[in-house]
Protein backbone atom coordinates (compact mmCIF):
# COMPACT_ATOMS: atom_id res chain seq x y z
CA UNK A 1 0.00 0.00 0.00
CA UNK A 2 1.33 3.12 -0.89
CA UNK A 3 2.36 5.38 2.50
CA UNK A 4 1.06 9.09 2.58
CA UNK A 5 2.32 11.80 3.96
CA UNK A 6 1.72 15.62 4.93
CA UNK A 7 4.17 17.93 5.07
CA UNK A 8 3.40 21.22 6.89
CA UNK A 9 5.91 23.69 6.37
CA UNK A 10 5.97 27.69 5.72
CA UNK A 11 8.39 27.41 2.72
CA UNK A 12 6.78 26.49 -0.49
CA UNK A 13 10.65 25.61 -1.75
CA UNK A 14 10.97 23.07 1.28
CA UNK A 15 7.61 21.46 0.76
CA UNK A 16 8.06 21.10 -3.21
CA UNK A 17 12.10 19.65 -2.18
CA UNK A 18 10.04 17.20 0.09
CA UNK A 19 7.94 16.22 -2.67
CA UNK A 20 9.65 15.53 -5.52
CA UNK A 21 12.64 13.53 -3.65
CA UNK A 22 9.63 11.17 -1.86
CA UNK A 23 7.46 10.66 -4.48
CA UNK A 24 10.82 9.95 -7.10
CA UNK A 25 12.38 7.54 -4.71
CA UNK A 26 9.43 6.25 -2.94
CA UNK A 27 6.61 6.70 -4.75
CA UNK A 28 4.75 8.02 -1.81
CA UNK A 29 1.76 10.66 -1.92
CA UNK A 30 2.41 14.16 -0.53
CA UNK A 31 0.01 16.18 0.84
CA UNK A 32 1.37 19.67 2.12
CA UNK A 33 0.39 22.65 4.28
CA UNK A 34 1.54 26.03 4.59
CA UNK A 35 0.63 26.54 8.55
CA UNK A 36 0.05 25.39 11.61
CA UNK A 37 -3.98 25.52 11.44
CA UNK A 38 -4.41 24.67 7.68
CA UNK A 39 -1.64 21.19 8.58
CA UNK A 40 -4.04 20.07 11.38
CA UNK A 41 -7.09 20.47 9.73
CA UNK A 42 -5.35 18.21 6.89
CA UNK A 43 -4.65 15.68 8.85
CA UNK A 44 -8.09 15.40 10.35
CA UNK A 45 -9.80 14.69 7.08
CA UNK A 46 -6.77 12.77 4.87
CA UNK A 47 -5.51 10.86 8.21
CA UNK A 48 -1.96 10.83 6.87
CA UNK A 49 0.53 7.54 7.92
CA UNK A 50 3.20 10.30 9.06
CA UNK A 51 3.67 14.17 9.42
CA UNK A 52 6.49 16.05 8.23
CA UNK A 53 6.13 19.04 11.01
CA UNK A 54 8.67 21.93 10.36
CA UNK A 55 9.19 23.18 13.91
CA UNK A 56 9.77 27.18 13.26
CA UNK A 57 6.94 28.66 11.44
CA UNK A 58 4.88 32.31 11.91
CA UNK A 59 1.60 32.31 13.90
CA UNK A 60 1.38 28.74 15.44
CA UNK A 61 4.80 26.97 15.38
CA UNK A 62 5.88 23.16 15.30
CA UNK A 63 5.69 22.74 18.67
CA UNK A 64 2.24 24.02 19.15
CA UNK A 65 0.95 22.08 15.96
CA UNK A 66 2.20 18.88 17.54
CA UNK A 67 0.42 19.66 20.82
CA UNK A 68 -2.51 19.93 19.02
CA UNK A 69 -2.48 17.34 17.23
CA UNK A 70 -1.54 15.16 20.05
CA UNK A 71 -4.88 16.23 22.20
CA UNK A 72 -7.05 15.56 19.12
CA UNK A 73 -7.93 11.42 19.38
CA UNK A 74 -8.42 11.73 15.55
CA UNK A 75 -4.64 12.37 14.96
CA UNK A 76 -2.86 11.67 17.81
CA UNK A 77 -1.70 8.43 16.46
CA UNK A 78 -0.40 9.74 13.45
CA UNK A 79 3.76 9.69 13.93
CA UNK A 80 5.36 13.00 13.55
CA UNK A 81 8.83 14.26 12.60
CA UNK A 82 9.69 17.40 13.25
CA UNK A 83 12.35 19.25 10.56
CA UNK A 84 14.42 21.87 12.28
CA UNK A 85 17.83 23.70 11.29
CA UNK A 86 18.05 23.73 15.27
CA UNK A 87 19.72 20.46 15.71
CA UNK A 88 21.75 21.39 18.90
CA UNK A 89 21.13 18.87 21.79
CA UNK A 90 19.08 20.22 24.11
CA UNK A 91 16.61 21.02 21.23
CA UNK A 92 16.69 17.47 20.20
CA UNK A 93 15.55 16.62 23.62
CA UNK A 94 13.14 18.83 24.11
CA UNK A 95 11.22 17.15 21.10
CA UNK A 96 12.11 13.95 22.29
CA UNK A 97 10.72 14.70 25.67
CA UNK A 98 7.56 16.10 23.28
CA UNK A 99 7.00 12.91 22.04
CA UNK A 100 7.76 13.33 18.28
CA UNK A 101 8.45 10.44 16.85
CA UNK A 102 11.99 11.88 15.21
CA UNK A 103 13.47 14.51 14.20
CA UNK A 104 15.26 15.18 10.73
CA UNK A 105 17.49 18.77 9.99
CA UNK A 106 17.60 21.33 7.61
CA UNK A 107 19.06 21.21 5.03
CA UNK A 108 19.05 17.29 3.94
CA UNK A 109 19.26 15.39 0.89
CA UNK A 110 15.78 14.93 -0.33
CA UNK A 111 16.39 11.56 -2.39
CA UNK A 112 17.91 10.40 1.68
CA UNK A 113 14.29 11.45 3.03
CA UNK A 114 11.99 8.11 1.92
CA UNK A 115 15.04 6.11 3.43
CA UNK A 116 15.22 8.36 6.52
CA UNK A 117 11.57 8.36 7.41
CA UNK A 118 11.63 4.48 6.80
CA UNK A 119 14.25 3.96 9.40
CA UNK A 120 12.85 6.20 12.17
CA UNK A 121 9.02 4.84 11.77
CA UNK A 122 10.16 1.20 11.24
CA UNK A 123 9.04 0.80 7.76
């Protein structure tokens, strides 16, 4: 069965980067989301297999998306992984201690991505 996944990230060149290097090596559907509010409302109604969650955004940030979506019992199953250039170690635990399922930095290789996700969800 063919995995899908959302992608919520304020950069239209990020989410378009996540795209193209998932579905060419994968084959996996995209879905994308510019915000916070517009991601979460996504994942309600397409009930994604994994979220791509960038963690600094304007308005409601990673963080606060993940929350959300962690009180919601529609999507708090769904795995996420948050994408950060903050890759420091305390930072890394913080979203550990969050819950997130993993955490992937900025920049990467987008062809690495399927592979990546795969490892850290167990695929």
């Amino acid at each position: 069965m063919t995995k899908r996944l959302l992608t919520i990230d304020d950069e239209e060149s990020i989410q378009i980067v996540i795209k193209f290097g998932i579905h060419m090596v994968a084959g996996w559907e995209v879905l994308s989301a510019s915000d916070g509010r517009s991601g979460i409302d996504t994942a309600q109604r397409e009930l994604p297999d994994a979220i791509l969650l960038d963690v600094m955004m304007p308005e409601m940030d990673g963080i606060a998306t993940f929350k959300e979506l962690q009180a919601n019992p529609i999507t708090a199953k769904i795995p996420v992984i948050f994408l950060t250039a903050k890759a420091q170690t305390a930072e890394r635990k913080q979203f550990n201690d969050l819950g997130v399922s993993g955490v992937i930095t900025k920049p990467f290789n987008s062809l690495d991505l399927p592979d990546r996700i795969s490892k850290i969800l167990n695929w």
